[in-house]
N, C-alpha and C. Protein backbone atom coordinates (compact mmCIF):
# COMPACT_ATOMS: atom_id res chain seq x y z
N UNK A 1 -25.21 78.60 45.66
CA UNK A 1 -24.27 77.50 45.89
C UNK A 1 -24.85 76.21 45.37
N UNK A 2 -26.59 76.06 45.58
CA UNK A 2 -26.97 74.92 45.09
C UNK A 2 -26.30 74.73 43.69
N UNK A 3 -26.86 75.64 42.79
CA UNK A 3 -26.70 76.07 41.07
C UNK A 3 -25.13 75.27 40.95
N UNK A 4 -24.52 76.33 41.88
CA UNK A 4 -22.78 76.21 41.50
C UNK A 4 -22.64 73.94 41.66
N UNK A 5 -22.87 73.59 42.76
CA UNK A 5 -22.77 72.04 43.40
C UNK A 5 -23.01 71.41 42.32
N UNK A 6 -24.52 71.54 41.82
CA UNK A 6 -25.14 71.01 40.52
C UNK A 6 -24.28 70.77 39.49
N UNK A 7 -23.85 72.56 39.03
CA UNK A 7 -22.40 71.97 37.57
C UNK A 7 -21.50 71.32 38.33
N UNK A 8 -21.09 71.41 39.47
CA UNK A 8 -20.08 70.48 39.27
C UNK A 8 -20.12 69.30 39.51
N UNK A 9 -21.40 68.59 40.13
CA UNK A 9 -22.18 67.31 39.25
C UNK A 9 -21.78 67.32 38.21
N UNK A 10 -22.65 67.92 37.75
CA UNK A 10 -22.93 67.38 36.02
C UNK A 10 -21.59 67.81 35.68
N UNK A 11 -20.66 68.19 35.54
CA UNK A 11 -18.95 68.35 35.27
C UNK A 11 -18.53 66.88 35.65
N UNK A 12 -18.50 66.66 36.63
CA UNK A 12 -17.70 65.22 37.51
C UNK A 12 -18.44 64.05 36.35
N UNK A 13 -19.71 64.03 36.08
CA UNK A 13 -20.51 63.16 35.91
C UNK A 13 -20.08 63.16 33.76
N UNK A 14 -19.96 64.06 33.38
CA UNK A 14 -19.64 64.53 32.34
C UNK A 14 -18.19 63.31 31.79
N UNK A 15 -16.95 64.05 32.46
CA UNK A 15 -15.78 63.56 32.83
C UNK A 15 -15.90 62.29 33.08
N UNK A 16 -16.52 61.41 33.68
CA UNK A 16 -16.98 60.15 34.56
C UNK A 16 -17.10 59.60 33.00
N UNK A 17 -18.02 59.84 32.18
CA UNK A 17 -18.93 59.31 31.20
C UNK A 17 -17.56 59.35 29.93
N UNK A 18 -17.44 60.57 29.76
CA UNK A 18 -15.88 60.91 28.89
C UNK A 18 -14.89 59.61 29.16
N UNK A 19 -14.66 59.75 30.75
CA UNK A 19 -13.53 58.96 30.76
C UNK A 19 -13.83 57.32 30.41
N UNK A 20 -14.93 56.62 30.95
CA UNK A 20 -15.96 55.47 30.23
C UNK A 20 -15.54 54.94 28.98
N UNK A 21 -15.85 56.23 28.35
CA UNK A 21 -15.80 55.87 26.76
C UNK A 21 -14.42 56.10 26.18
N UNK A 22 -13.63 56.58 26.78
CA UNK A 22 -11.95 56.46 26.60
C UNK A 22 -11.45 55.22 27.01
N UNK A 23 -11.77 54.92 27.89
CA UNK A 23 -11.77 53.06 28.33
C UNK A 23 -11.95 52.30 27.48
N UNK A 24 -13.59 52.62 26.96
CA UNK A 24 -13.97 51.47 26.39
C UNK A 24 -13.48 51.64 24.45
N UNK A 25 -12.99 52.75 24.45
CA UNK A 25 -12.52 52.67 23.10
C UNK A 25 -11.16 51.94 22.96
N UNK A 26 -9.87 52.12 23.95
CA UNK A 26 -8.81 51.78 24.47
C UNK A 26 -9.28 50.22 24.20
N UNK A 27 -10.17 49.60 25.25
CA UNK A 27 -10.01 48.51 25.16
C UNK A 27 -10.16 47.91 23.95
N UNK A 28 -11.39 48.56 23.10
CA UNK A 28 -11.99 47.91 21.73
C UNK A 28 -10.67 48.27 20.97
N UNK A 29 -9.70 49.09 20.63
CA UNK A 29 -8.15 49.35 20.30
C UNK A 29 -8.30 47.98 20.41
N UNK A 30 -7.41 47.99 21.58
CA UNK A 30 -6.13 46.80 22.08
C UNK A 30 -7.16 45.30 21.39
N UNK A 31 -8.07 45.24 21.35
CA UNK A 31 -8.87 43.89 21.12
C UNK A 31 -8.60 43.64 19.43
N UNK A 32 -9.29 45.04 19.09
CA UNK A 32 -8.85 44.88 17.44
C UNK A 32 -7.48 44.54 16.91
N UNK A 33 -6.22 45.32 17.99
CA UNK A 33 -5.02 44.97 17.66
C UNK A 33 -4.37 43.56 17.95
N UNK A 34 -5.05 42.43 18.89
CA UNK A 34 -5.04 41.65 19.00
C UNK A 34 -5.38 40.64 18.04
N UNK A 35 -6.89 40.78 17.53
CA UNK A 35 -7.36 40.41 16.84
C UNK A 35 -6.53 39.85 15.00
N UNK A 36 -5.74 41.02 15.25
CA UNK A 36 -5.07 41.58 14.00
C UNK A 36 -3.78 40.59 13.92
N UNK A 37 -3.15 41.17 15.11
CA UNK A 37 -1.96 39.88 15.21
C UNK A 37 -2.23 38.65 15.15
N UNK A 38 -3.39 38.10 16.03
CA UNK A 38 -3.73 36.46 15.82
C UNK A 38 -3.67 36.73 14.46
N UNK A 39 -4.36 37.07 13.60
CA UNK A 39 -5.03 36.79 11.99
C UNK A 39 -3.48 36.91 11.62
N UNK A 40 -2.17 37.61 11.94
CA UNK A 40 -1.34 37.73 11.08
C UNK A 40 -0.53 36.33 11.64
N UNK A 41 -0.51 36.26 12.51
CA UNK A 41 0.47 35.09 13.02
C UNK A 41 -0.43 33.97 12.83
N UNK A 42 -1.26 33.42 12.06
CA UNK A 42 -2.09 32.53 11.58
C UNK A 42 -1.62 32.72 10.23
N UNK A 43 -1.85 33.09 9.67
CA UNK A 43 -1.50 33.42 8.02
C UNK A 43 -0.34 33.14 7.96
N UNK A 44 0.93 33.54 9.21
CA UNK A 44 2.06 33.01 8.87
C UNK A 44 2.76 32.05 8.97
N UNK A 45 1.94 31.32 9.92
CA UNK A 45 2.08 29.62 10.14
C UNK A 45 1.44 28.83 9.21
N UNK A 46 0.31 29.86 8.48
CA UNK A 46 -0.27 29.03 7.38
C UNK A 46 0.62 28.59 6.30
N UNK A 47 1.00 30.00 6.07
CA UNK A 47 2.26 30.29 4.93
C UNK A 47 3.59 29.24 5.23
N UNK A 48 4.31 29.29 6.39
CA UNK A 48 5.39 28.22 6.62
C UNK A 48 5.12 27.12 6.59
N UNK A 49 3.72 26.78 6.78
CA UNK A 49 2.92 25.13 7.17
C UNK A 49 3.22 25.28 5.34
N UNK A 50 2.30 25.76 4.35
CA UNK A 50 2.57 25.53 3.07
C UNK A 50 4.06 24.91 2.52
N UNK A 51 4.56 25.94 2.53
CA UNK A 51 5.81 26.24 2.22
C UNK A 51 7.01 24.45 3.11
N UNK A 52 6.45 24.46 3.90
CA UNK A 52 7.67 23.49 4.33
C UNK A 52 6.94 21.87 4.05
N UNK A 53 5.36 21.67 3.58
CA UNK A 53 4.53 20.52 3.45
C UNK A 53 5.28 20.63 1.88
N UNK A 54 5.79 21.93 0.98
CA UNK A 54 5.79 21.98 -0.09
C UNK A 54 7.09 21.33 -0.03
N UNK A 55 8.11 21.91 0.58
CA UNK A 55 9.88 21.65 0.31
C UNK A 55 9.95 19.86 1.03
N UNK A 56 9.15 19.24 1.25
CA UNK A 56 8.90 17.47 1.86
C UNK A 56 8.56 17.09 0.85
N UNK A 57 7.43 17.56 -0.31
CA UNK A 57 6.93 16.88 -1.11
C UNK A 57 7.83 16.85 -2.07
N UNK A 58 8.41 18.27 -2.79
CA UNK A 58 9.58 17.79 -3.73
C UNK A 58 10.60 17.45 -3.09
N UNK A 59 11.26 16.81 -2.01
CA UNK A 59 12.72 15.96 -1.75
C UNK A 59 12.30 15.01 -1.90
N UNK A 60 10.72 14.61 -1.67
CA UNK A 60 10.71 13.50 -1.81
C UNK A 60 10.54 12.71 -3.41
N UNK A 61 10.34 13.99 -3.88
CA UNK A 61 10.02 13.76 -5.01
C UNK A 61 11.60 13.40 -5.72
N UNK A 62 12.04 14.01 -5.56
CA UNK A 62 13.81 14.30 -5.80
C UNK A 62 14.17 12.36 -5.46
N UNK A 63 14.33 12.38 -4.17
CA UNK A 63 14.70 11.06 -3.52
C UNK A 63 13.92 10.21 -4.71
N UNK A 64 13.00 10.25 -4.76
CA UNK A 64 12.19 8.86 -5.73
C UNK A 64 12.77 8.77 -6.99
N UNK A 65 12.96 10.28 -7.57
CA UNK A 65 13.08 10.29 -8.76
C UNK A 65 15.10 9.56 -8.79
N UNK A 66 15.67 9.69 -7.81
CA UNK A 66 16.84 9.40 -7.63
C UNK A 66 16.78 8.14 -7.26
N UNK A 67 16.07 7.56 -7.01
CA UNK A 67 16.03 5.68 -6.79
C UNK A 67 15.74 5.60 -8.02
N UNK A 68 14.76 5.72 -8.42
CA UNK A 68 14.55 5.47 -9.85
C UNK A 68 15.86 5.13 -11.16
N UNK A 69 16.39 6.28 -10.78
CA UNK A 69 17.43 6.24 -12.08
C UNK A 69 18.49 5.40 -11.55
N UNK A 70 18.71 5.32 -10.38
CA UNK A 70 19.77 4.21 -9.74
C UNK A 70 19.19 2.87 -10.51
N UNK A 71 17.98 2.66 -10.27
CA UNK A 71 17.20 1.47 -10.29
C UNK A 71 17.70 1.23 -11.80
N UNK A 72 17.43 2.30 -12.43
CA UNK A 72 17.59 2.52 -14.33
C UNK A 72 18.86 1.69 -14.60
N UNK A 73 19.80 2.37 -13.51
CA UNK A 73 21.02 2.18 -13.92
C UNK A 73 21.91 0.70 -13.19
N UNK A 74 21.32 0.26 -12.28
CA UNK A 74 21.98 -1.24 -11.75
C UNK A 74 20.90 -2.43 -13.22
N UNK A 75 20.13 -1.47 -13.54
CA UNK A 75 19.65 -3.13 -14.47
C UNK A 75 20.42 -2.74 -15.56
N UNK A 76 20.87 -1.71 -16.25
CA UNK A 76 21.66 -1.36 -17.39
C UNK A 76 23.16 -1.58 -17.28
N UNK A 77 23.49 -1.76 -15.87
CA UNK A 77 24.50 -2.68 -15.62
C UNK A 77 24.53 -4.66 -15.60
N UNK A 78 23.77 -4.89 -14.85
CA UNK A 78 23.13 -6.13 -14.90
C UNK A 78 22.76 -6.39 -16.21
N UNK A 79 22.29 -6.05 -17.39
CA UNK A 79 21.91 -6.56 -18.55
C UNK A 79 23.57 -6.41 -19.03
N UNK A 80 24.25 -5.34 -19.22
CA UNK A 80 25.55 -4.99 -19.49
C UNK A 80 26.85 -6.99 -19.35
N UNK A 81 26.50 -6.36 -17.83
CA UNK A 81 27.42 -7.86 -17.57
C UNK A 81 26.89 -9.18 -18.07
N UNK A 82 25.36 -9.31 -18.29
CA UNK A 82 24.91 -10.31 -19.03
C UNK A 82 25.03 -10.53 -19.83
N UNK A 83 24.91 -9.35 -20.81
CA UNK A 83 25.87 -10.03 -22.69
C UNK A 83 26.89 -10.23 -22.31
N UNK A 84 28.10 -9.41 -21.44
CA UNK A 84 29.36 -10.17 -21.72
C UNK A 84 29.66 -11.65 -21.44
N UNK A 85 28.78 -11.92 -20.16
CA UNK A 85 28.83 -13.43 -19.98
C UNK A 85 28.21 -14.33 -20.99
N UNK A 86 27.32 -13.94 -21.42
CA UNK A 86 27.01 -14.67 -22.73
C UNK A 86 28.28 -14.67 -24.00
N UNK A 87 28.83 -13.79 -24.08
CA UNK A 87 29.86 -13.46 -25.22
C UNK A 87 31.02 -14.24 -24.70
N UNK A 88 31.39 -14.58 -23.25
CA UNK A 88 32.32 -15.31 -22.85
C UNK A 88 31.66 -16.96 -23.26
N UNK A 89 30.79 -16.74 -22.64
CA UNK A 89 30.53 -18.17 -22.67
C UNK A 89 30.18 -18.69 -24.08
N UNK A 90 30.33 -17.84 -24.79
CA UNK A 90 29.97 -18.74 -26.73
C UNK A 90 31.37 -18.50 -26.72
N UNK A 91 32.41 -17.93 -26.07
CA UNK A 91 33.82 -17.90 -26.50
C UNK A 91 34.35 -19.29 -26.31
N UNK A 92 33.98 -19.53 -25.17
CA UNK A 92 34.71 -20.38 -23.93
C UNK A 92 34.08 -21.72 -24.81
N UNK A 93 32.50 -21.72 -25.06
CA UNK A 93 31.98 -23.02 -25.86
C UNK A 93 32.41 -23.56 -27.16
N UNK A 94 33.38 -22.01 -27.41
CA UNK A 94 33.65 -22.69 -29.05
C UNK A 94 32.83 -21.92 -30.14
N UNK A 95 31.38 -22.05 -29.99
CA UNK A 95 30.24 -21.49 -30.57
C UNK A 95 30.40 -20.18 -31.55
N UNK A 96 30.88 -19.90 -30.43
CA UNK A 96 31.32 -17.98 -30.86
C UNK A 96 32.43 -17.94 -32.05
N UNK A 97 33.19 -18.57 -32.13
CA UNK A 97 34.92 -18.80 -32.68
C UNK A 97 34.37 -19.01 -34.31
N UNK A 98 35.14 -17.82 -34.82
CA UNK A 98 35.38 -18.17 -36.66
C UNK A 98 35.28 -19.27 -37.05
N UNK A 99 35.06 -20.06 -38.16
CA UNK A 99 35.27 -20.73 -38.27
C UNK A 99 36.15 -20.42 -40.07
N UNK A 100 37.09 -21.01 -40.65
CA UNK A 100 37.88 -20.83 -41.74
C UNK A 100 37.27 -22.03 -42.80
């Protein structure tokens, strides 16, 4: 009976140790799979952080480049109305007028 008690010690104790290392693999699992998701859900905030610092820089780029040509275009008006007032005003002075 001693003999028999003994294995089933060392059985219980066996199992005990088995089950241990089923734990501790489980846990090292779930840690690595953790691990894994942070790193992916980092990469993908990295990626949207890129991506949306990128789509700010060209509107803004857009917007500037669109003042710009406004800008182009009120002085190409403004010079526009300035010859004609000049062309009125050599009309209006006489200056301008044929002479026979």
């Amino acid at each position: 009976i001693g003999d028999e008690v003994a294995g089933v010690r060392e059985n219980v104790a066996g199992e005990r140790q088995l089950s241990a290392r089923r734990h501790e693999n489980v846990v090292e699992h779930l840690g690595n799979e953790k691990r894994a998701r942070d790193a992916l859900e980092a990469a993908i905030h990295h990626h949207l952080t890129q991506e949306r610092e990128s789509r700010e820089a060209h509107e803004c780029a857009v917007h500037e480049q669109l003042a710009l040509e406004q800008a182009a275009r009120d002085r190409h008006h403004e010079h526009i109305q300035e010859l004609f007032r000049r062309e009125r005003d050599l009309r209006e002075s006489g200056l301008g007028a044929c002479k026979d």
